[in-house]
Every structure is written in structure tokens, then in C-alpha cells.
C-alpha atoms as a PDB file:
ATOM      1  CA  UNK A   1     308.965 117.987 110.869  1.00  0.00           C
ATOM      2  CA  UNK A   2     311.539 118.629 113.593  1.00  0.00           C
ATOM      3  CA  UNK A   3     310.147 117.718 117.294  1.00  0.00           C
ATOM      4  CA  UNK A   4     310.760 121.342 118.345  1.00  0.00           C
ATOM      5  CA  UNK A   5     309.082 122.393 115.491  1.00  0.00           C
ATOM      6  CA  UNK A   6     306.009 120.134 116.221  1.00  0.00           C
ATOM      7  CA  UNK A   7     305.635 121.362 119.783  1.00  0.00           C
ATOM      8  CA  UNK A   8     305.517 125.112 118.930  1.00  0.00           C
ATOM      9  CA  UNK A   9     302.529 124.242 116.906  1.00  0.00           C
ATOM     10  CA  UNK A  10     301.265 122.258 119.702  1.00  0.00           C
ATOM     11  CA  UNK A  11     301.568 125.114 121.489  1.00  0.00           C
ATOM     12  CA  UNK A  12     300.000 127.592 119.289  1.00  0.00           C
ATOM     13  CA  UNK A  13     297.139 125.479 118.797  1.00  0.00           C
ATOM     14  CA  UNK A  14     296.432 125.318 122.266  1.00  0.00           C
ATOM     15  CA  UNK A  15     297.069 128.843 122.606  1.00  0.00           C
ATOM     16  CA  UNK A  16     294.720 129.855 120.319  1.00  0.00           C
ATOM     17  CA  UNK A  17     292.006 127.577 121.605  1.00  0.00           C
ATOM     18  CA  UNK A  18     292.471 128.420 125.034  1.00  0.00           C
ATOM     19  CA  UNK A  19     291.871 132.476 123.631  1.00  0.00           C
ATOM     20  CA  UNK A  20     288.852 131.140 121.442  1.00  0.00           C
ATOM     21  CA  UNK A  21     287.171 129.213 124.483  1.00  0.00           C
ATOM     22  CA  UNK A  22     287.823 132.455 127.056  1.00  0.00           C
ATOM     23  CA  UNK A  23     286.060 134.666 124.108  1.00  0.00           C
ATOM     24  CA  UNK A  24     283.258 132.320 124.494  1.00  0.00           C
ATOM     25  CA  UNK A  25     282.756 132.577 127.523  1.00  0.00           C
ATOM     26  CA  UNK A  26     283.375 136.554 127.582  1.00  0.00           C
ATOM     27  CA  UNK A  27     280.536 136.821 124.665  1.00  0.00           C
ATOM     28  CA  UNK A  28     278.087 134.513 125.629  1.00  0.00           C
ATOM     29  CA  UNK A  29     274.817 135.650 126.642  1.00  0.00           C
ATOM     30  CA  UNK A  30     273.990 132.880 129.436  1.00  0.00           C
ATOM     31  CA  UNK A  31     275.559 131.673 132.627  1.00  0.00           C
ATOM     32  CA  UNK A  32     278.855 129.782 132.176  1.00  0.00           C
ATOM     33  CA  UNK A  33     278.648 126.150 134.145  1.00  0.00           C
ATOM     34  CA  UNK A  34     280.870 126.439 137.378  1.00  0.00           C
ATOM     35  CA  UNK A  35     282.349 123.272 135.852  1.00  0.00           C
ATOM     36  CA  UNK A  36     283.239 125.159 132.220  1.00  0.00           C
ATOM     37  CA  UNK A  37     285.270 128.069 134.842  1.00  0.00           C
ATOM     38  CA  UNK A  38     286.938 125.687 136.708  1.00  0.00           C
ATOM     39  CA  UNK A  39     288.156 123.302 133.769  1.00  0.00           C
ATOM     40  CA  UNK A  40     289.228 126.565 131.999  1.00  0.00           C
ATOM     41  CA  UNK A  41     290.830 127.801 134.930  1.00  0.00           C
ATOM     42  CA  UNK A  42     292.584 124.769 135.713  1.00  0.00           C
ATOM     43  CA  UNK A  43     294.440 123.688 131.994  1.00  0.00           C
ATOM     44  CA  UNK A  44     295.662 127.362 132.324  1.00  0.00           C
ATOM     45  CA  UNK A  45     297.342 126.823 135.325  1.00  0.00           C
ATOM     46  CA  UNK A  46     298.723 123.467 135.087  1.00  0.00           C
ATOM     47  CA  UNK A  47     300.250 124.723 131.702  1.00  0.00           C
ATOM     48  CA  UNK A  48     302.052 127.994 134.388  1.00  0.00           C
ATOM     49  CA  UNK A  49     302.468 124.457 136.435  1.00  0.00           C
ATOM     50  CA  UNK A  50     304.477 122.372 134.138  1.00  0.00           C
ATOM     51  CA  UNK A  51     306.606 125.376 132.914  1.00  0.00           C
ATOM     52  CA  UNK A  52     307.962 126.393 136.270  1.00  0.00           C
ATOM     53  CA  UNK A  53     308.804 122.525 137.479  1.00  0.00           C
ATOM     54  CA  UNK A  54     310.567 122.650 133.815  1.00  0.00           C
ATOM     55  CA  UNK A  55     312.313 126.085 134.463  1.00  0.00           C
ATOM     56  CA  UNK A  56     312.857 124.881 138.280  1.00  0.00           C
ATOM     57  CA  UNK A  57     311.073 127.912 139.619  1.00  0.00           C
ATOM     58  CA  UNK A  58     308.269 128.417 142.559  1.00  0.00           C
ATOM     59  CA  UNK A  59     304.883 127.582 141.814  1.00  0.00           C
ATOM     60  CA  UNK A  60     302.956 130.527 141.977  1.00  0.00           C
ATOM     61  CA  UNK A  61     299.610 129.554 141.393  1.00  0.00           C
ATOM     62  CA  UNK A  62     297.247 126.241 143.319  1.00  0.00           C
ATOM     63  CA  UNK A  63     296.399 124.003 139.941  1.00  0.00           C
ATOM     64  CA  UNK A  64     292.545 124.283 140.900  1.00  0.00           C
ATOM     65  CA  UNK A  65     292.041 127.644 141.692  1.00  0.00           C
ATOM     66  CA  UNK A  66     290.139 130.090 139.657  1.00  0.00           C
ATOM     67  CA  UNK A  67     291.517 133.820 138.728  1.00  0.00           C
ATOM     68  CA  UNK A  68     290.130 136.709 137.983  1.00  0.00           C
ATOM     69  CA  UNK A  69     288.036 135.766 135.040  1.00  0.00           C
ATOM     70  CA  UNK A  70     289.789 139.177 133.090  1.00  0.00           C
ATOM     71  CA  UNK A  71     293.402 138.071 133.620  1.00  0.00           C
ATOM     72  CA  UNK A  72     292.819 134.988 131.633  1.00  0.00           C
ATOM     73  CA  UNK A  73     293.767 135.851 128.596  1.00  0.00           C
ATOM     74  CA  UNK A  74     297.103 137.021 130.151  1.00  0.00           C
ATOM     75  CA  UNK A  75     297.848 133.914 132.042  1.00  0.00           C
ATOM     76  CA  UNK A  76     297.498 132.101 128.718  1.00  0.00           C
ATOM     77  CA  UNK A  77     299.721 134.649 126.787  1.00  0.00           C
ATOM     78  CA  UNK A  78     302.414 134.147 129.191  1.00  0.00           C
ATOM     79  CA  UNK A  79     301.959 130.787 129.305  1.00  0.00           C
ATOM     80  CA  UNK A  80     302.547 130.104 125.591  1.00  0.00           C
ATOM     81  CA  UNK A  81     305.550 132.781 125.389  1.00  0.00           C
ATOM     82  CA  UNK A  82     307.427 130.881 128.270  1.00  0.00           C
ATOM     83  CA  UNK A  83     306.492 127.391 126.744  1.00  0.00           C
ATOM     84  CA  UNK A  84     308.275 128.768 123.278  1.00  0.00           C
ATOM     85  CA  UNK A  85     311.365 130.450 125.301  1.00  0.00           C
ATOM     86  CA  UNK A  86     311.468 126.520 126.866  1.00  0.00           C
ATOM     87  CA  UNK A  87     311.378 125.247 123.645  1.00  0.00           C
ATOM     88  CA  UNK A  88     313.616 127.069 122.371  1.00  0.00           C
ATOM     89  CA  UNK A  89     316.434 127.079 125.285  1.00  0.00           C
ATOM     90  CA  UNK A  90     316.358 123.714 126.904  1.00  0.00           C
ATOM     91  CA  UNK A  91     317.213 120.319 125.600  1.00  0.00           C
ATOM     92  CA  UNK A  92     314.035 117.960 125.239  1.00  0.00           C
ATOM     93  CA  UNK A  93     315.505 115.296 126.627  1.00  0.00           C
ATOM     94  CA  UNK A  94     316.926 116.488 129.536  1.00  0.00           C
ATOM     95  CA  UNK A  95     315.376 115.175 132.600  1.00  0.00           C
ATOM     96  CA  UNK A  96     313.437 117.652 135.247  1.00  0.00           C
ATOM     97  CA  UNK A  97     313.197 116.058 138.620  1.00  0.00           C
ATOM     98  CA  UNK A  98     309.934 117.983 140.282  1.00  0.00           C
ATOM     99  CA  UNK A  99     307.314 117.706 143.191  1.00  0.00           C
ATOM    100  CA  UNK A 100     303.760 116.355 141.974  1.00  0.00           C
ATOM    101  CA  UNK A 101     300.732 118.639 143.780  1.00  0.00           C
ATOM    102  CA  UNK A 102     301.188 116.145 146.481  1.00  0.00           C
ATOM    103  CA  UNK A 103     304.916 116.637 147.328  1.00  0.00           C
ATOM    104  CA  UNK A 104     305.538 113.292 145.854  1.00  0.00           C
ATOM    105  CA  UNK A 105     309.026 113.282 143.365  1.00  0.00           C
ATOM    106  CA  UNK A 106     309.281 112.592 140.085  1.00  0.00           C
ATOM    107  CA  UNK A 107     311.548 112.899 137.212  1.00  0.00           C
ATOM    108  CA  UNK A 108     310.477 113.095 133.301  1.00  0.00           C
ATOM    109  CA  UNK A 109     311.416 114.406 130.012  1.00  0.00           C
ATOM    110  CA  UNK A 110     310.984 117.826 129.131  1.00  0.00           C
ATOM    111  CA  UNK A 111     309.814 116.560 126.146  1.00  0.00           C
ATOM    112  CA  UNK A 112     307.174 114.069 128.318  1.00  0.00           C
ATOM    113  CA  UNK A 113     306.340 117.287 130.102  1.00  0.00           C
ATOM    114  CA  UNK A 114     305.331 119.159 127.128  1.00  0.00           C
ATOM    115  CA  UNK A 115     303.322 116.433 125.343  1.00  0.00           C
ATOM    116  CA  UNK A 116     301.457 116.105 128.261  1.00  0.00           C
ATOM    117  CA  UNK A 117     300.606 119.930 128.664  1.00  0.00           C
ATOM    118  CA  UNK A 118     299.049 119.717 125.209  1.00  0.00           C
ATOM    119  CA  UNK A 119     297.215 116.620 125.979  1.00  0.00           C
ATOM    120  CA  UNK A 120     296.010 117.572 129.039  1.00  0.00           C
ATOM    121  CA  UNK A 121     294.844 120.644 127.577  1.00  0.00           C
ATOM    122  CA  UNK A 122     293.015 119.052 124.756  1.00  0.00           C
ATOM    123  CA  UNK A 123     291.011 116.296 127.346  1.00  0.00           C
ATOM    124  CA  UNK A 124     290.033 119.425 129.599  1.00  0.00           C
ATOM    125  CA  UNK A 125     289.114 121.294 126.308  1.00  0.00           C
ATOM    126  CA  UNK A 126     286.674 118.402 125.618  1.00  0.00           C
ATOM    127  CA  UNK A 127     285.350 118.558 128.849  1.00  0.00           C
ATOM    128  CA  UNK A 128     284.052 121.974 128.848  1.00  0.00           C
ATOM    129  CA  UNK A 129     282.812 120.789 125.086  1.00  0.00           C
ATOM    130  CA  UNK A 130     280.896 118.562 126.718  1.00  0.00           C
ATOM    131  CA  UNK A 131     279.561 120.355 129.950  1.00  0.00           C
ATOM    132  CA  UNK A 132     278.448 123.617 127.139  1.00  0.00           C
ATOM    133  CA  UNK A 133     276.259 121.344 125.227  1.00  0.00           C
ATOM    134  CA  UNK A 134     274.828 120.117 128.690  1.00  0.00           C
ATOM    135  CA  UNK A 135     273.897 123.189 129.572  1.00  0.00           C
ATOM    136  CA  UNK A 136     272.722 124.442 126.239  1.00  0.00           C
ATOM    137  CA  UNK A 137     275.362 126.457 125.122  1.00  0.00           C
ATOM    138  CA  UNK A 138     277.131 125.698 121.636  1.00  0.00           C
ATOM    139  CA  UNK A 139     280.921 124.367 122.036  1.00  0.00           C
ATOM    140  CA  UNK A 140     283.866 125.181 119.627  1.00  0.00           C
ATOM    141  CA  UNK A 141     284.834 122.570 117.787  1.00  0.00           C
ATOM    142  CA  UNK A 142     288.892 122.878 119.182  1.00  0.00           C
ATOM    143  CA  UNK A 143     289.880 119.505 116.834  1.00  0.00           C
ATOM    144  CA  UNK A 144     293.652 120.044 116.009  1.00  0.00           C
ATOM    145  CA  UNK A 145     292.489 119.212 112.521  1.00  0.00           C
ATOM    146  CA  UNK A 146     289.932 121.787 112.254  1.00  0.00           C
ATOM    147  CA  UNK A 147     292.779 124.069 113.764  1.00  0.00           C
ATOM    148  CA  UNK A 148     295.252 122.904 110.856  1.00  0.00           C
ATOM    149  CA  UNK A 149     292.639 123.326 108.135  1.00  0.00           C
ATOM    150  CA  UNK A 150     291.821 127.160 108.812  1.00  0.00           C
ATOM    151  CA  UNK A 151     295.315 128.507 109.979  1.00  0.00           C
ATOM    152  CA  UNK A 152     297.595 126.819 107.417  1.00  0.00           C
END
């Protein structure tokens, strides 16, 4: 499998689990933990992050801060169509020079940039897994293997 090829995968896998977990929490009957929002909130902006230090453009959103619970789904849509268009126009191994949160510069890989979107996704993902089933509410399993097995 071609790298591009891989990553668009990645991408729709964490697309679709990012949709999955936001109907959760749209559906469920009892309180969502703070913690749940504000892990949710925060993989779907560091994902609008990453893509506009790759693109070069202004970050328009604060990597912690949580949106309008309805826009959510949006955010993620757009998210996953600019992370294709990237994919699909820009060289993975050219390097992106970019500002950390901090102001502190770095350069990487687009490719290094979008593994670690997925990956940081996933460990968040497992988080709010986690904090559910603390607080009594069932988690989705969001395995990529469980993902692969139903949508192939």
C-alpha cells in the first residue's frame, strides 16, 4: 500500500471515530465527564492545528478550548477534507518549519505531522475510553482493527 494511500485511511478512520464518539455523546442519556468534552474538543482542534502549520496558515482556534458542542461534527468534517486536499497536494517529505503552542520553532515532515495527528488522536480517543467507563458510561471500542473489520 502506497504511504498516501495509508494516510487517507488513517484519516478516515479517525474521521469516522471522531463522528461515532460526538454521536455518543449527542445520544447519551447521562452527563458527559468535563474531561470526555475537553479531550474531544481538543484532538479536533489540534487536527485544524497541524493542518494550518502544514498549509502555513493562521491558527484560528486555542488547542484546549471547547466549541460549541453542535459545530463539532463540522470542525471534524473540515478537518478530514483539508487533511485529504494535503494529502493529496503536498509532498510528504517536504519539511514545514512551524511555531509549537509555545512560540518555540520547529521543523518536521509533513509526513511526521500527519502520523502524529492520527496518533494523537487515537491516545486522546483512549482517554475518553477510559474516563466513560469511569463514570459509568459504555465506550466505543475505536480499535483501528475493529474499524478495518466492519468497513472493508
Amino acid at each position: 500500500m502506497e504511504t498516501s494511500t495509508f494516510f487517507k485511511d488513517a484519516f478516515e478512520y479517525n474521521y469516522h471515530f471522531n463522528q461515532e464518539l460526538i454521536q455518543l455523546f449527542e445520544n447519551s442519556n447521562t452527563v458527559i465527564p468535563e474531561k470526555s468534552i475537553l479531550l474531544l474538543n481538543h484532538l479536533i482542534n489540534a487536527q485544524e492545528i497541524w493542518n494550518q502549520r502544514i498549509l502555513n496558515e493562521k491558527n484560528a482556534v486555542d488547542v484546549w478550548e471547547i466549541r460549541p458542542f453542535e459545530n463539532l461534527k463540522n470542525h471534524n468534517e473540515n478537518n478530514y477534507n483539508k487533511s485529504l486536499q494535503i494529502l493529496n497536494n503536498t509532498e510528504l517529505s517536504q519539511q514545514i518549519i512551524y511555531k509549537n503552542s509555545k512560540g518555540i520553532e520547529f521543523s518536521n515532515t509533513v509526513q511526521d505531522v500527519i502520523f502524529h495527528v492520527i496518533n494523537h488522536a487515537t491516545y486522546h480517543r483512549a482517554q475518553i475510553a477510559s474516563d466513560l467507563k469511569a463514570n459509568g458510561i459504555e465506550p466505543i471500542n475505536t480499535d483501528y482493527i475493529f474499524y478495518k473489520r466492519n468497513n472493508t
